[in-house]
Protein backbone atom coordinates (compact mmCIF):
# COMPACT_ATOMS: atom_id res chain seq x y z
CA UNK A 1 -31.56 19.89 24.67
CA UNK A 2 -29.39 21.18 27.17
CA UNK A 3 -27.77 18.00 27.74
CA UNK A 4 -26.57 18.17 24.26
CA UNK A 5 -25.49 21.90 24.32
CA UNK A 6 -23.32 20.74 26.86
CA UNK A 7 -21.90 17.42 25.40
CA UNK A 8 -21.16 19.58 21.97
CA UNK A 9 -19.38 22.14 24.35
CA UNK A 10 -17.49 19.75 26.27
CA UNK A 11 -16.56 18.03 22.97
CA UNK A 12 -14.97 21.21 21.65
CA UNK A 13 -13.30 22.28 25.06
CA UNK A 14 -11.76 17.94 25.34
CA UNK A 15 -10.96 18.03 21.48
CA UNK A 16 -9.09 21.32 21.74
CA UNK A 17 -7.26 20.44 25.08
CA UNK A 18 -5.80 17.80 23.15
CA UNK A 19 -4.50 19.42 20.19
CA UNK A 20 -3.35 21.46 22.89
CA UNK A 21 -1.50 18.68 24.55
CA UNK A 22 0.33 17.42 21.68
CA UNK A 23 1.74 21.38 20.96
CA UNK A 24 2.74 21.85 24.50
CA UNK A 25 4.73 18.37 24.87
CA UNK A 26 6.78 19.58 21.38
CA UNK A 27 7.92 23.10 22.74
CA UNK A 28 10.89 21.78 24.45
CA UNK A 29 10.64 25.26 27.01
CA UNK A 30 10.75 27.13 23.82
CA UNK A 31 8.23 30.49 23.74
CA UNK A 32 5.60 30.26 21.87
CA UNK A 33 2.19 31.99 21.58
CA UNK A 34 -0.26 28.91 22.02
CA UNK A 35 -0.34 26.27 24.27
CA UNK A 36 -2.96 23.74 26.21
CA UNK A 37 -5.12 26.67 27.28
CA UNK A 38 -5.36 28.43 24.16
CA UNK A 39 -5.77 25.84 22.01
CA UNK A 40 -9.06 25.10 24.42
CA UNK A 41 -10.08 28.10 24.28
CA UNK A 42 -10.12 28.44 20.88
CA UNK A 43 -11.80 25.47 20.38
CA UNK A 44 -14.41 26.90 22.93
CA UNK A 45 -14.60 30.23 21.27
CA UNK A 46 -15.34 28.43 17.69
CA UNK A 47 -18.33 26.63 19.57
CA UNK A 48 -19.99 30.07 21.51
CA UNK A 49 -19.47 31.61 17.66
CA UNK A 50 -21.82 28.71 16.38
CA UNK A 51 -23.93 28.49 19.33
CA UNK A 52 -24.49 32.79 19.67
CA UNK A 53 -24.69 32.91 15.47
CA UNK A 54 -27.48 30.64 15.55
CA UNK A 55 -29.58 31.47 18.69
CA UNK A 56 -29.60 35.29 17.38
CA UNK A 57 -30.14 34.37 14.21
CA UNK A 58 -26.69 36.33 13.26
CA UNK A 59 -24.80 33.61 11.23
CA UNK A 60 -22.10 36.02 10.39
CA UNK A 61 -20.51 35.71 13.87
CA UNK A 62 -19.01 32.56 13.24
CA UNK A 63 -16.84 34.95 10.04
CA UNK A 64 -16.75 37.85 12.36
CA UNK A 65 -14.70 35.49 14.89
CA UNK A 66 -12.74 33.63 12.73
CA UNK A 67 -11.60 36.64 10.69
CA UNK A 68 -10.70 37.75 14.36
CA UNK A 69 -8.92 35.10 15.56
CA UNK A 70 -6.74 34.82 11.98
CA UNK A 71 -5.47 38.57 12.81
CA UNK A 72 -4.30 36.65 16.24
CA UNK A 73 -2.59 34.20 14.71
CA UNK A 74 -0.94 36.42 12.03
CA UNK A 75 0.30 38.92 14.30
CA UNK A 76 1.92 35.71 16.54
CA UNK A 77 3.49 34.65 12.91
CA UNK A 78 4.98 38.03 12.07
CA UNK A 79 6.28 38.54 15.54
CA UNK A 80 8.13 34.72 15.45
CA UNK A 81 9.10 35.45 12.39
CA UNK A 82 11.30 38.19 13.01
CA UNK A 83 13.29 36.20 15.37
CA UNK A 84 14.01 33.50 12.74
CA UNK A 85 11.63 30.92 13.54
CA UNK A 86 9.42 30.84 9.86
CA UNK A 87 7.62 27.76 10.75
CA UNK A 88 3.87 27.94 10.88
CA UNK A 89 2.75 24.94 12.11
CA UNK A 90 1.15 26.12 15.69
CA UNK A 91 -0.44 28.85 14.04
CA UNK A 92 -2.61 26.50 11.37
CA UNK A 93 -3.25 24.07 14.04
CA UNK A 94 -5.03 26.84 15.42
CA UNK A 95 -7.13 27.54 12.86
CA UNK A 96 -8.08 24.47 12.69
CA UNK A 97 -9.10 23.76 16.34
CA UNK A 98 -10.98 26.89 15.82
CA UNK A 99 -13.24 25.01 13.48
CA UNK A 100 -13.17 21.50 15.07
CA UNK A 101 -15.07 23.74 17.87
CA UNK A 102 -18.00 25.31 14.92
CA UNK A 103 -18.16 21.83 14.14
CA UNK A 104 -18.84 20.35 17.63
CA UNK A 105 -21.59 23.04 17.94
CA UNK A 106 -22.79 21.96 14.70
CA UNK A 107 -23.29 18.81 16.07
CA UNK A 108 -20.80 16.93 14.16
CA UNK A 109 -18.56 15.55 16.61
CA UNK A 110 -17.58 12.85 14.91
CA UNK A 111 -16.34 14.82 11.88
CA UNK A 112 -14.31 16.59 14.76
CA UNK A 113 -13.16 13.85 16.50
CA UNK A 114 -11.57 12.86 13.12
CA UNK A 115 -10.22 15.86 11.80
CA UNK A 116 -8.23 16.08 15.22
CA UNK A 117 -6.82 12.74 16.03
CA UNK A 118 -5.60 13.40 11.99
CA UNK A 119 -4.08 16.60 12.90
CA UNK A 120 -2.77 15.05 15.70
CA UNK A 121 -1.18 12.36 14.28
CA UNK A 122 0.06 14.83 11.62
CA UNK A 123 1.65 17.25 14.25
CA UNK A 124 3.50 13.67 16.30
CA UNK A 125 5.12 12.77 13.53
CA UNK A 126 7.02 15.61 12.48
CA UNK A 127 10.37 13.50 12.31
CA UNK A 128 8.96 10.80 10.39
CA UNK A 129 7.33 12.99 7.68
CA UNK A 130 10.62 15.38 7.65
CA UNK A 131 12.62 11.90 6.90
CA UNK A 132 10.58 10.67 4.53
CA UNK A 133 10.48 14.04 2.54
CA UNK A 134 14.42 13.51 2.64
CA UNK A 135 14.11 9.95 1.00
CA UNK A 136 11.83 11.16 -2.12
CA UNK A 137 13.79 12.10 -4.74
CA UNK A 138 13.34 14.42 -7.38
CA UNK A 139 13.02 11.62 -9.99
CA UNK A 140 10.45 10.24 -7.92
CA UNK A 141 7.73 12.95 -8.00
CA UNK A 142 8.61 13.61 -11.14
CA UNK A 143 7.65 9.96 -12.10
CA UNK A 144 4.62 10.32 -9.89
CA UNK A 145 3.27 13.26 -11.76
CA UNK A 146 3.69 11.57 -14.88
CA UNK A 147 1.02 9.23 -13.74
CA UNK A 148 -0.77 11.23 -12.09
CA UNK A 149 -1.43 13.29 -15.12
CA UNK A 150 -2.27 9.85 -17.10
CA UNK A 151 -4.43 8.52 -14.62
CA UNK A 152 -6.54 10.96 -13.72
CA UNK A 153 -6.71 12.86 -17.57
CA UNK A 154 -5.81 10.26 -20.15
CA UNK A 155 -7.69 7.93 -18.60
CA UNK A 156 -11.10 8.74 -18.61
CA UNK A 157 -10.56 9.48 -22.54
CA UNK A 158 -9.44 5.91 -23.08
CA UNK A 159 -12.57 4.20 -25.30
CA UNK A 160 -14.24 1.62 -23.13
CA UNK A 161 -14.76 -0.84 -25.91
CA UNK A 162 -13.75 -4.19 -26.39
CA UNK A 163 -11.25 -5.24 -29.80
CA UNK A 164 -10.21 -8.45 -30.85
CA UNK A 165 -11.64 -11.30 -33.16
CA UNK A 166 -14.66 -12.27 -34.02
CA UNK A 167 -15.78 -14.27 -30.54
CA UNK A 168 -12.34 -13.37 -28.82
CA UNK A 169 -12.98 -9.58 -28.37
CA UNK A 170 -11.02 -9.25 -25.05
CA UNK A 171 -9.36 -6.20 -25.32
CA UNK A 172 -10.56 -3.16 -23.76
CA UNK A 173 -8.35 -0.57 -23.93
CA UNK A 174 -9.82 1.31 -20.57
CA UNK A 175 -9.68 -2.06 -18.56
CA UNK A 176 -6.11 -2.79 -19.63
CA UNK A 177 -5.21 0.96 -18.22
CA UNK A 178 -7.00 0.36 -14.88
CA UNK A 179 -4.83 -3.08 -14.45
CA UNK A 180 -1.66 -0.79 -15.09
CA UNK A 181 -3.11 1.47 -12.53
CA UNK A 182 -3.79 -1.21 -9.31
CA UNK A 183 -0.16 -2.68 -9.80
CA UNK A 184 1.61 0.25 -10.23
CA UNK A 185 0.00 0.96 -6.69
CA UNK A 186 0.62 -2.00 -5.09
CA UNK A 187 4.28 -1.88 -5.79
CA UNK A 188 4.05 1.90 -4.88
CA UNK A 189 3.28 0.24 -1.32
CA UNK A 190 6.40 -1.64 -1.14
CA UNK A 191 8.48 1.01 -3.00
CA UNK A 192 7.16 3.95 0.00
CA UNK A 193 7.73 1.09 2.64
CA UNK A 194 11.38 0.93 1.58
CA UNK A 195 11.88 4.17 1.42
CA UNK A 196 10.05 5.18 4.66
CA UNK A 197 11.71 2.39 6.60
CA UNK A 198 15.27 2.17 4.75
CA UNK A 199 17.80 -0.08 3.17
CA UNK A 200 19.34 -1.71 5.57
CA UNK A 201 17.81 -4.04 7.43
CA UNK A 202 18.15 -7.69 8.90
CA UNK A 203 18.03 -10.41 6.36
CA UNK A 204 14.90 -11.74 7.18
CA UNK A 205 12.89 -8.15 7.16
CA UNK A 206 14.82 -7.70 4.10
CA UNK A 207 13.09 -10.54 2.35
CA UNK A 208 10.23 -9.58 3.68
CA UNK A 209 10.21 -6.05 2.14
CA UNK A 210 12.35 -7.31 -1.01
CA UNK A 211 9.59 -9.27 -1.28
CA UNK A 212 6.69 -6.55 -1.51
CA UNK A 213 9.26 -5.25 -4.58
CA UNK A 214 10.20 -7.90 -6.59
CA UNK A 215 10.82 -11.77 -5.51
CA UNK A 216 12.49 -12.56 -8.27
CA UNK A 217 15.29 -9.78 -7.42
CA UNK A 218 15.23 -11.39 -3.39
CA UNK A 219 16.11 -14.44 -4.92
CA UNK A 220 19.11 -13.53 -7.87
CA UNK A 221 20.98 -11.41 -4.88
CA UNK A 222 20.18 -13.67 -2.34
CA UNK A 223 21.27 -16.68 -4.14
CA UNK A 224 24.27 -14.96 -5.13
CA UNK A 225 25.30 -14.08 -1.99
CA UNK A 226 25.21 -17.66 -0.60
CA UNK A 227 28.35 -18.49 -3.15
CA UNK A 228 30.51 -16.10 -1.13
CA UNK A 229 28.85 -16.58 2.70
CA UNK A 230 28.29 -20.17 2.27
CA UNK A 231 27.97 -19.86 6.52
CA UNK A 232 24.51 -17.76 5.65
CA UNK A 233 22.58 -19.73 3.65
CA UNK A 234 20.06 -21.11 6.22
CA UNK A 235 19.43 -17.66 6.86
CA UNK A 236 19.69 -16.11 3.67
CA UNK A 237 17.18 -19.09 2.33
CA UNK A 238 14.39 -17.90 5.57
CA UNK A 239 15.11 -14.35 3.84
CA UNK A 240 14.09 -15.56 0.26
CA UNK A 241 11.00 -17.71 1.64
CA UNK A 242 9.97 -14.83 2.90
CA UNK A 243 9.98 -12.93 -0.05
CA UNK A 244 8.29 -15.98 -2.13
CA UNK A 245 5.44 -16.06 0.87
CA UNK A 246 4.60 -12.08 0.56
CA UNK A 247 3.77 -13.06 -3.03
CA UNK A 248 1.21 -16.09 -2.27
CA UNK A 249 -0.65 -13.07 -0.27
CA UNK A 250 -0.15 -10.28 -2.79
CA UNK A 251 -1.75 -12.28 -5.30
CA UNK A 252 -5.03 -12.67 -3.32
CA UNK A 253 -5.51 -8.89 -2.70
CA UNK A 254 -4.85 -7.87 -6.56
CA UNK A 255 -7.36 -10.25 -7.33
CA UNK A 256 -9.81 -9.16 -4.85
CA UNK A 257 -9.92 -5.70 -6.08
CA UNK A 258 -10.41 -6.66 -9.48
CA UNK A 259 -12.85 -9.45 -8.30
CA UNK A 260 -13.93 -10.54 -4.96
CA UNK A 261 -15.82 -13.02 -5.35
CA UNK A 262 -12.80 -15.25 -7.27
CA UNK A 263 -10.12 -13.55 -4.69
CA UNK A 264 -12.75 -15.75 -2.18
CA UNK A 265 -12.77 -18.68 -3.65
CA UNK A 266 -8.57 -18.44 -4.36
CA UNK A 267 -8.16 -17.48 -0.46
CA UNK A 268 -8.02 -20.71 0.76
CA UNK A 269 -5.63 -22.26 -1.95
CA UNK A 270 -3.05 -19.37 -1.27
CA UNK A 271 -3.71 -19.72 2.61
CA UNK A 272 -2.24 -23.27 2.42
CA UNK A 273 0.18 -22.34 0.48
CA UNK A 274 1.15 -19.33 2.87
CA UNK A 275 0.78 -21.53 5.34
CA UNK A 276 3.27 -24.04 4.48
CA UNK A 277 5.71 -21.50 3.42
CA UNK A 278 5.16 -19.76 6.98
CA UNK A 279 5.75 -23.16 9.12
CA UNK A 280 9.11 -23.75 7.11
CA UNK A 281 9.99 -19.86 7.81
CA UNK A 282 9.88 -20.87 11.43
CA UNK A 283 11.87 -23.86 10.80
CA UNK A 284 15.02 -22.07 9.35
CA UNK A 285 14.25 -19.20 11.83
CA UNK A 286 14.89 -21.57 14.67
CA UNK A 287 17.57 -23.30 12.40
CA UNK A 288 19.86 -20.16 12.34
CA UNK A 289 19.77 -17.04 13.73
CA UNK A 290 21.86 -13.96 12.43
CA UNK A 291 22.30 -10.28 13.36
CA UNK A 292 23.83 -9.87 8.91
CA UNK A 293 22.22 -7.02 7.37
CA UNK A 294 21.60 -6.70 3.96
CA UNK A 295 20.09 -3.75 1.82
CA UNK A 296 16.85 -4.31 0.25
CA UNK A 297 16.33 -1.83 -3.40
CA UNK A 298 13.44 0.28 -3.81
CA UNK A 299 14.02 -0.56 -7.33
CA UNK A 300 12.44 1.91 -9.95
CA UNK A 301 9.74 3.82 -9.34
CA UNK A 302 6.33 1.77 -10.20
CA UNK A 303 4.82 4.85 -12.05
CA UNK A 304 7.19 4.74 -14.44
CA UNK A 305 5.09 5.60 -17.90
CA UNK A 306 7.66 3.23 -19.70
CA UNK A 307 6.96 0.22 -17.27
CA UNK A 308 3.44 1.09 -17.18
CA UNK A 309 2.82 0.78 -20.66
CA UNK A 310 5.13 -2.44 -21.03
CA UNK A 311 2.84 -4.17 -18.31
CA UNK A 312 -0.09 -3.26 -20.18
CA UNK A 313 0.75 -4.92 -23.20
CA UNK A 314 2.10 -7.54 -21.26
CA UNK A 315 -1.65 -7.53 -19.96
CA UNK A 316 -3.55 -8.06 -22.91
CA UNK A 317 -1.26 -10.16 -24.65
CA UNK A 318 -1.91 -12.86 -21.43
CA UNK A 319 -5.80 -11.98 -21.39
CA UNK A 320 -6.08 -12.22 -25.31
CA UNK A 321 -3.56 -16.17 -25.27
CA UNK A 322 -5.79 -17.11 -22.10
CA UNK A 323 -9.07 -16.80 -23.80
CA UNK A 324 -8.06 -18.23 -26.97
CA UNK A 325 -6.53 -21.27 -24.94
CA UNK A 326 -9.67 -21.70 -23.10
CA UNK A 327 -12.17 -20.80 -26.06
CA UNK A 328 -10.09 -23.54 -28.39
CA UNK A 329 -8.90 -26.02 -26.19
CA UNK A 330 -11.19 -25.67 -22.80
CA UNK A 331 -9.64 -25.37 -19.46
CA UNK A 332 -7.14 -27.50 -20.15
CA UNK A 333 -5.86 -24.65 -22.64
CA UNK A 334 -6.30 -22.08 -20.00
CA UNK A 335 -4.04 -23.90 -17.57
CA UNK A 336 -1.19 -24.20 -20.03
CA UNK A 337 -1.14 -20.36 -20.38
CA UNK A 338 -1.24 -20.29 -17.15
CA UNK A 339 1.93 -22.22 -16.56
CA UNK A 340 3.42 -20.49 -19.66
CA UNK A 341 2.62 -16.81 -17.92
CA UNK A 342 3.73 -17.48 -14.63
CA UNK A 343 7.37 -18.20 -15.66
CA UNK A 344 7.93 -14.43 -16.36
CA UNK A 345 5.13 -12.83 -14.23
CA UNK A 346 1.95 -13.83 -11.99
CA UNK A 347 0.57 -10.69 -11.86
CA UNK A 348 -0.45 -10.15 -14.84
CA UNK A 349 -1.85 -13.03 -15.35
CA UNK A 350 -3.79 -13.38 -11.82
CA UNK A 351 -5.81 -9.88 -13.00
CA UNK A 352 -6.40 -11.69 -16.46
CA UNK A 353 -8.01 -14.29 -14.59
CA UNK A 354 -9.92 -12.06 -12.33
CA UNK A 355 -11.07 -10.09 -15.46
CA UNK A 356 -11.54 -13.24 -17.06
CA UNK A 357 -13.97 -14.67 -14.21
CA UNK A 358 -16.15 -11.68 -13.88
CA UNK A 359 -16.94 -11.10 -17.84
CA UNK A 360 -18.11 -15.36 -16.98
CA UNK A 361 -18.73 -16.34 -13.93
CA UNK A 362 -18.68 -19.77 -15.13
CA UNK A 363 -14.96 -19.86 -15.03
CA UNK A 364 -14.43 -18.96 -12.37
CA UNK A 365 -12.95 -22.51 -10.57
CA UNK A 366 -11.18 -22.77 -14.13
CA UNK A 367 -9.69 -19.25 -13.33
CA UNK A 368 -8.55 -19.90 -10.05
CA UNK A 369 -6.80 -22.85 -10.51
CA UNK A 370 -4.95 -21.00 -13.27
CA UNK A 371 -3.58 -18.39 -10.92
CA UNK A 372 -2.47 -21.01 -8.52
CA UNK A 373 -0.65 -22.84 -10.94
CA UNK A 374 1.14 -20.07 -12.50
CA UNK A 375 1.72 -19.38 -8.80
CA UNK A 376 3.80 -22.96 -8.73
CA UNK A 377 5.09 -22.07 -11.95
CA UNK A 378 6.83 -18.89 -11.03
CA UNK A 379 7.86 -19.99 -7.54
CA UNK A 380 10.15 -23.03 -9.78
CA UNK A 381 11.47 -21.07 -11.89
CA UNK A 382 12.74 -18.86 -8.92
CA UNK A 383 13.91 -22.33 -7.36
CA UNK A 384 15.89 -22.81 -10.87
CA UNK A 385 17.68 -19.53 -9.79
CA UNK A 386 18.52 -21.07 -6.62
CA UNK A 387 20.12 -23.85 -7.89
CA UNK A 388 21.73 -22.22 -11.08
CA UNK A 389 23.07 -19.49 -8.77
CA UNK A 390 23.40 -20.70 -5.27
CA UNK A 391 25.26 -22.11 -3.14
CA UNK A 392 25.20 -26.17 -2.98
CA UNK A 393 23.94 -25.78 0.83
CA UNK A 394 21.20 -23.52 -0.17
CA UNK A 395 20.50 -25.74 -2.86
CA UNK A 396 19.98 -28.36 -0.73
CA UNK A 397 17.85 -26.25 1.80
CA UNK A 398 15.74 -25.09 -0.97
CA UNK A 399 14.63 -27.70 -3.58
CA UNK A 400 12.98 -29.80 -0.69
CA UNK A 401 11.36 -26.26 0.57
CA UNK A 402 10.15 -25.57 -3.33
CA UNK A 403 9.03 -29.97 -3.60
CA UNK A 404 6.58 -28.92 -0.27
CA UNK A 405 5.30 -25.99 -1.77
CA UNK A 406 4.43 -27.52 -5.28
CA UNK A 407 2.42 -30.37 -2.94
CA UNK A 408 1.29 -27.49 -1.05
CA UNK A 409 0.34 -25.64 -4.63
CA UNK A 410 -1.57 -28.75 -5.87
CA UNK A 411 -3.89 -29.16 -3.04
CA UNK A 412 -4.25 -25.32 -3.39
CA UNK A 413 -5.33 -26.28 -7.09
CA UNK A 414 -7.98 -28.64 -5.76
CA UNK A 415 -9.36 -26.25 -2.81
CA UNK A 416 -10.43 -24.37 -5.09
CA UNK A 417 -11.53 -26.04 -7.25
């Protein structure tokens, strides 16, 4: 017993100390009311509260102390505050070690341990946070909000019923809104990762994020660019590869939320593919090196409502032609709209599969193979942009490139089968 008393104390006093830590490197010799000791302390202090509430059966201590030490830290405020310095970020980190300590004594150290390497992490990146606040624009919480409000109200008031003819009743309204929902996030990733990180970067990270964006827009700019910097197109073709590659791996985690068990069975086609597409990365990477810089867009922000809803209908238009394909002419069908989707857009037709292949399980090898070949057939019509649009030395870097992956893609289509 005792032996734990003093492991929950010792938690507090270490847990504290380190909060502690991170405020005393950040003062910079400037005066301020808490540092290392008192953030121990009041760590400590939160655990004797606990510890002296419950052994004298007075649970009201743990109030009695807090309300005690808040009249601390709101003096300290008022008194920084007069000499201009309105930030209060010492002063809730208090607070809070106070009750990392009540929850050491409440044996919860784990909980603790959390809640402060959080806090801590919050408190290190001040710069970061303060730099990404700059980048947000007002159009983008706005846009945000939007969906916010649809998600989390309209949503759940969406009828969970399926429409359609008679055996072809695919389309369920609530379904087709949670699909909206997991893209719009993923490209929220790559939108906040271009944002957080910036514009400008070197061509080959700027594939990379381009990539987690749009592709498609990698490839029109890129390809564009070759025309007048000819000198770049090695480089500019690693940079589009790049962007092509992220999409091989994108596809297998929108399909694995949707539907893990197909996203398994798919892994290993899109690993080859990835694979292949990696090993000629390193090719062109060793080819040429460059120190160009390029900007990669953010594009518009994902949670659009307008984009939303055109990606919906996009959706079940691709679900409802899929099933129909495979209900009238058998897989067979199913791969043709397959091929047919993926020359606008694999997403949506990946999380048709994956939709497809849970309602029957059956399909599921049938499904797969779809999403790898509207995998091939988006990554030639991207290749057709190349050549339409590129330079004749990219041209000639990147048709051979796109012949490997299309081998690459067909023994992708038998893997998993």
């Amino acid at each position: 017993m005792e032996i734990n008393i003093a492991w929950q104390f010792g938690a507090a006093l270490g847990l504290g100390m380190l909060i502690g830590l991170e405020r005393e490197r950040t003062r910079d010799g400037a005066q301020t009311f808490a540092g290392v000791r008192t953030f121990s302390l009041v760590a400590l202090f939160g655990a004797i509260s606990v510890y002296a509430g419950e052994t004298s059966g007075l649970s009201w201590i743990v109030g009695l102390v807090f309300l005690a030490i808040l009249a601390l830290v709101l003096s300290a405020y008022f008194i920084t505050a007069k000499s201009g310095e309105i930030g209060a970020t010492t002063e809730v980190s208090i607070l809070i070690t106070f009750f990392i300590g009540c929850l050491c004594a409440w044996d919860q150290v784990g909980i603790a341990g959390a809640i402060t390497v959080i806090t801590m992490l919050l408190l290190a990146l001040k710069g970061w946070l303060h730099n990404l606040a700059k980048r947000i624009e007002p159009s983008d919480v706005e846009a945000t909000l939007k969906f916010a409000i649809i998600t989390l109200i309209i949503l759940p008031l969406v009828p969970d019923t399926n429409y359609g003819p008679v055996g072809l009743e695919v389309i369920n309204p609530y379904k087709t809104w949670l699909m909206v929902v997991l893209i719009a996030g993923l490209n929220f990733i790559g939108y906040i990762l271009v944002k957080v990180l910036g514009r400008e970067h070197g061509l080959g990270i700027t594939g990379l994020l381009g990539g987690l964006v749009s592709s498609t827009a990698v490839t029109l700019s890129f390809s564009q660019r070759s025309r007048t910097e000819s000198n770049l197109a090695p480089v500019l073709a690693l940079a589009i590869l790049l962007a092509w590659t992220v999409m091989f791996f994108r596809v297998v985690i929108e399909v694995g939320v949707v539907n893990f068990t197909l996203a398994k069975s798919l892994v290993s086609g899109m690993a080859l593919m990835g694979a292949v597409s990696l090993g000629i990365c390193l090719i062109l990477w060793r080819r040429g090196r460059s120190t160009e810089t390029a900007e990669v867009e953010s594009g518009r922000n994902p949670f659009e409502l307008g984009d939303a809803i055109k990606f919906g209908g996009l959706f079940a238009v691709v679900i409802f032609i899929a099933s129909a394909a495979q209900a009238y002419f058998g897989d067979t069908g199913l791969y043709v709209a397959g091929a047919l989707a993926g020359l606008t857009d694999v997403d949506a037709i990946a999380l048709s599969m994956a939709n497809l292949a849970q309602q029957d399980p059956a399909s599921s090898g049938a499904a797969a193979r779809t999403i790898v070949i509207a995998v091939i057939s988006n990554t030639m019509v991207k290749c057709g942009m190349v050549i339409w649009l590129g330079a004749p030395s990219m041209r000639r870097t990147m048709i051979p490139i796109t012949a490997a992956l299309a081998l690459a893609g067909a023994g992708a289509a038998f893997l998993v089968g």
